[in-house]
Protein backbone atom coordinates (compact mmCIF):
# COMPACT_ATOMS: atom_id res chain seq x y z
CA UNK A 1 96.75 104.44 86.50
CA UNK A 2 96.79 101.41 88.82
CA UNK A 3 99.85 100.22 90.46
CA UNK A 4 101.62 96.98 91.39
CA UNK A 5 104.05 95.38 93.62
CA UNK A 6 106.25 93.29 92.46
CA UNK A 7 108.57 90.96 94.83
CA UNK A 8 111.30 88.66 94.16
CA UNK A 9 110.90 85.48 95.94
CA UNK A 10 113.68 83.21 94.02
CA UNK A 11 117.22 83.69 93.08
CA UNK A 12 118.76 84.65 89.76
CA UNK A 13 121.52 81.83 90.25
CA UNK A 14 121.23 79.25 87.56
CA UNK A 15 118.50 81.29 85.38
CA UNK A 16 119.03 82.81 81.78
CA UNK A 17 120.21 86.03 81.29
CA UNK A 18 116.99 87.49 79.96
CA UNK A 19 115.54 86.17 83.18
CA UNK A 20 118.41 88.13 85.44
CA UNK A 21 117.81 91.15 82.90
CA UNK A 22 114.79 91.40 83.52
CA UNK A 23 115.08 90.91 87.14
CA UNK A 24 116.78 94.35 86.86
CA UNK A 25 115.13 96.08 84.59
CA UNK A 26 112.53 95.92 87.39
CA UNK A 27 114.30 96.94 89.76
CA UNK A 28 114.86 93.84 92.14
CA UNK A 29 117.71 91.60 92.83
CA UNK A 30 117.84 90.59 96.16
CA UNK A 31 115.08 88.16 97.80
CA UNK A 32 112.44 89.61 99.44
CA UNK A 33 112.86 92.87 97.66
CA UNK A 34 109.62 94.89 96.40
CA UNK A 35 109.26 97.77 94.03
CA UNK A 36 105.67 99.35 93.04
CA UNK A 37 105.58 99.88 89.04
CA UNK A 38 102.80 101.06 86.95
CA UNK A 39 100.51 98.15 86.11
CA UNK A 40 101.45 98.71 81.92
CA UNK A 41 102.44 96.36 78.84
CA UNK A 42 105.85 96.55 79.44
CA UNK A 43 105.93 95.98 82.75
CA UNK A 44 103.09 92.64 82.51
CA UNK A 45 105.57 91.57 79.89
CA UNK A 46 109.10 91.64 81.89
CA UNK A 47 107.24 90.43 85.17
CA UNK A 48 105.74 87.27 82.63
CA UNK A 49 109.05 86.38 81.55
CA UNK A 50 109.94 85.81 85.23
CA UNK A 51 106.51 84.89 86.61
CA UNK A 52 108.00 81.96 88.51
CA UNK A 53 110.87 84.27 90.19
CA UNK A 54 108.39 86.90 91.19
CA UNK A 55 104.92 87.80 92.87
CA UNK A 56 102.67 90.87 91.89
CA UNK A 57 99.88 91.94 94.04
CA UNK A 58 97.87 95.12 93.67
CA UNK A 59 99.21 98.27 95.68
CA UNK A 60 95.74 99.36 97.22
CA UNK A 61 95.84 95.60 98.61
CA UNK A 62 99.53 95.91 99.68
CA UNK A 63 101.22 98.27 102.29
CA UNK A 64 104.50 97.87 101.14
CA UNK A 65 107.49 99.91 101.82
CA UNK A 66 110.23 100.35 98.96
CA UNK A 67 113.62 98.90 99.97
């Protein structure tokens, strides 16, 4: 299955609690943190809830190293 990388580029402060749970769920929290997830449902659904806290780019485009 493909994978993604998804990086937090905006704080939590201020946002909704769905918004920071979500933020956790995928496994982020700090700016400028990255994770690689499975490119499912779930996952397309928590990153759209915080689309505008977050960027996803592919893995096979992305050399990223997990923090």
């Amino acid at each position: 299955m493909a994978q993604i990388v998804v990086t937090q580029i905006k704080s939590t402060i201020g946002q909704k609690p769905k918004a920071r749970g979500a933020i956790r769920a995928l496994g982020l929290g700090k700016i400028g943190r990255s994770r690689v997830h499975e490119d499912n449902k779930v996952v397309r659904g928590m990153i759209h809830g915080v689309r505008h806290l977050v960027v996803v780019k592919d893995a096979s485009d992305a050399s990223v190293k997990e923090q």
